[in-house]
C-alpha atoms as a PDB file:
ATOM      1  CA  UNK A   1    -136.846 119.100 115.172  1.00  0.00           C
ATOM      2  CA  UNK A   2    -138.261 117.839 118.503  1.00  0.00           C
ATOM      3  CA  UNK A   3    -136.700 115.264 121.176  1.00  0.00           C
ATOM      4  CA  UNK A   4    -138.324 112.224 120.973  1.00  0.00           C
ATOM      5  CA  UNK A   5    -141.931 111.318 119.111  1.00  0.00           C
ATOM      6  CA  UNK A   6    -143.305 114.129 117.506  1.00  0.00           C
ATOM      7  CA  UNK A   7    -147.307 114.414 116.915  1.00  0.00           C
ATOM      8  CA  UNK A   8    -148.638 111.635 114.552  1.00  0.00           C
ATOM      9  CA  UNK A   9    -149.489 112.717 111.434  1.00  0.00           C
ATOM     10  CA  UNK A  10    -151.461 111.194 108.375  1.00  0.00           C
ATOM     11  CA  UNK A  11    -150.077 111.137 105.139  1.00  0.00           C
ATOM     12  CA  UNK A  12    -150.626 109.810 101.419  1.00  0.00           C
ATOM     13  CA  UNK A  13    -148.825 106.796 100.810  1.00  0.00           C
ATOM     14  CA  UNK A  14    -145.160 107.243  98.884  1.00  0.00           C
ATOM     15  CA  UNK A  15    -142.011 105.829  99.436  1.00  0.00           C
ATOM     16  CA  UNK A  16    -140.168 106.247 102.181  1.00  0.00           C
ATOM     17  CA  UNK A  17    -136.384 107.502 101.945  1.00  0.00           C
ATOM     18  CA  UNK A  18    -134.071 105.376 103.913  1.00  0.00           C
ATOM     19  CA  UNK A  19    -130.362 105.163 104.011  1.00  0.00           C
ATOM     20  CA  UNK A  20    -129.451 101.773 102.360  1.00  0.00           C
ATOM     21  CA  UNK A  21    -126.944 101.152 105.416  1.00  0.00           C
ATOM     22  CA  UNK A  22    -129.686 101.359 108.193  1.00  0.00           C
ATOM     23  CA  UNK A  23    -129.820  98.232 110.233  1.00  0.00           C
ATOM     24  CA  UNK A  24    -133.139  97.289 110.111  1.00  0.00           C
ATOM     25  CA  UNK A  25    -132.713  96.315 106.557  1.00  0.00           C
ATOM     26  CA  UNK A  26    -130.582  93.575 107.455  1.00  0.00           C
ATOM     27  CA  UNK A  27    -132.727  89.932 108.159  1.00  0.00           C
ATOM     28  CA  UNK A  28    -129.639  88.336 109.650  1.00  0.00           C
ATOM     29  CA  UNK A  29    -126.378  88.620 111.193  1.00  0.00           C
ATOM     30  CA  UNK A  30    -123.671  89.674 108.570  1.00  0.00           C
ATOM     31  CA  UNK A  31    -119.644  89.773 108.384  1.00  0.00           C
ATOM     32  CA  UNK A  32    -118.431  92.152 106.231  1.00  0.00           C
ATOM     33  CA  UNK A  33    -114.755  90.722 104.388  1.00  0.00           C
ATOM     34  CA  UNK A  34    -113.276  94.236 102.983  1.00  0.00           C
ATOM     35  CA  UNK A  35    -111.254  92.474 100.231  1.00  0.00           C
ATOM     36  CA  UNK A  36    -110.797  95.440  97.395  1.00  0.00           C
ATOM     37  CA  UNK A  37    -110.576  94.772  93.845  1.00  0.00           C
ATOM     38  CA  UNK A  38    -108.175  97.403  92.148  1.00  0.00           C
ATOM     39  CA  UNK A  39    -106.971  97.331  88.111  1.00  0.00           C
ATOM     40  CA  UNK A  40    -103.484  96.254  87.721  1.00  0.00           C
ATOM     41  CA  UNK A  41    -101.573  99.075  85.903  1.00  0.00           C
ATOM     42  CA  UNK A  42     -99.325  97.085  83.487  1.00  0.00           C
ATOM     43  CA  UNK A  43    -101.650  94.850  82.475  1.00  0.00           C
ATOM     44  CA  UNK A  44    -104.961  96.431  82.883  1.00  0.00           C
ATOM     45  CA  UNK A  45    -106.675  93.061  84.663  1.00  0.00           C
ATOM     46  CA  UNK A  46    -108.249  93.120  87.964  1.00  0.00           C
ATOM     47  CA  UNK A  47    -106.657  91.728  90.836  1.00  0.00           C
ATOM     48  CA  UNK A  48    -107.438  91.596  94.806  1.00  0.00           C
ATOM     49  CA  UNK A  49    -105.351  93.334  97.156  1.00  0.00           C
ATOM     50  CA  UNK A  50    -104.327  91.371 100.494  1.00  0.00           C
ATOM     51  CA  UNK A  51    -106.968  88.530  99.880  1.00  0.00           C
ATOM     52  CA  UNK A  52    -105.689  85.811 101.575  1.00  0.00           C
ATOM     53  CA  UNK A  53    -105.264  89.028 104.712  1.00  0.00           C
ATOM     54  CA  UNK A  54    -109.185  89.693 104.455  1.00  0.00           C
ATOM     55  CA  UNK A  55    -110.733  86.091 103.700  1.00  0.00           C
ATOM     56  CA  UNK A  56    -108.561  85.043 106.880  1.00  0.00           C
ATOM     57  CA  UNK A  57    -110.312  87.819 108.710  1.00  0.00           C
ATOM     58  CA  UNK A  58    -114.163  86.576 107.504  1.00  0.00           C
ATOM     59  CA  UNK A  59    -113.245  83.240 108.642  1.00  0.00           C
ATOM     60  CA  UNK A  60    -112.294  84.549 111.529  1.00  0.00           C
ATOM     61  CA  UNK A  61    -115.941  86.735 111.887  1.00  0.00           C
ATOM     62  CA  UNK A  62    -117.756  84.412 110.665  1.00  0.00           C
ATOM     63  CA  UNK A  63    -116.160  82.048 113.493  1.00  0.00           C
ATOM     64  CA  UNK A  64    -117.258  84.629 116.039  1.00  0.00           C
ATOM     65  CA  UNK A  65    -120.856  85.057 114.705  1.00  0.00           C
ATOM     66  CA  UNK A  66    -121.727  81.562 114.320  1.00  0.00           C
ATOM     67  CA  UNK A  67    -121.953  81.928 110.785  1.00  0.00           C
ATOM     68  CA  UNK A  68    -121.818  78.545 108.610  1.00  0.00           C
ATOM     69  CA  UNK A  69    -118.218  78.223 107.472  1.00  0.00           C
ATOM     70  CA  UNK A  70    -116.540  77.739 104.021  1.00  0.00           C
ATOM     71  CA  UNK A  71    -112.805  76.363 102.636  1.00  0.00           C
END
């Protein structure tokens, strides 16, 4: 591996392997809320852990990014 740009090279066209995190797929500003889902052992049903916690924290994001607001 080399610093920097290495020598061009031409290739055949294929796809092109790229984490599905990488930045540049993003078109806008995000906010990521966290809430987790987990299944309830008793009864089996799924049931969000600390929601009111994490949708108080997007509001809060979304506040800081500009991002339109909800209820």
């Amino acid at each position: 591996m080399t610093a920097g740009w290495g020598k061009p090279r031409i290739t055949p066209y294929e796809p092109i392997k790229i984490d599905t995190t990488a930045t540049s797929l993003h078109y806008g500003i995000s906010a990521f809320e966290g809430i987790s889902i987990v299944k309830n052992k008793k009864t089996g049903a799924p049931q969000a852990f600390w929601a009111d916690n994490n949708l108080k924290s997007l509001v809060q994001s979304s506040e800081h990014l500009d991002l339109p607001q909800f209820d």
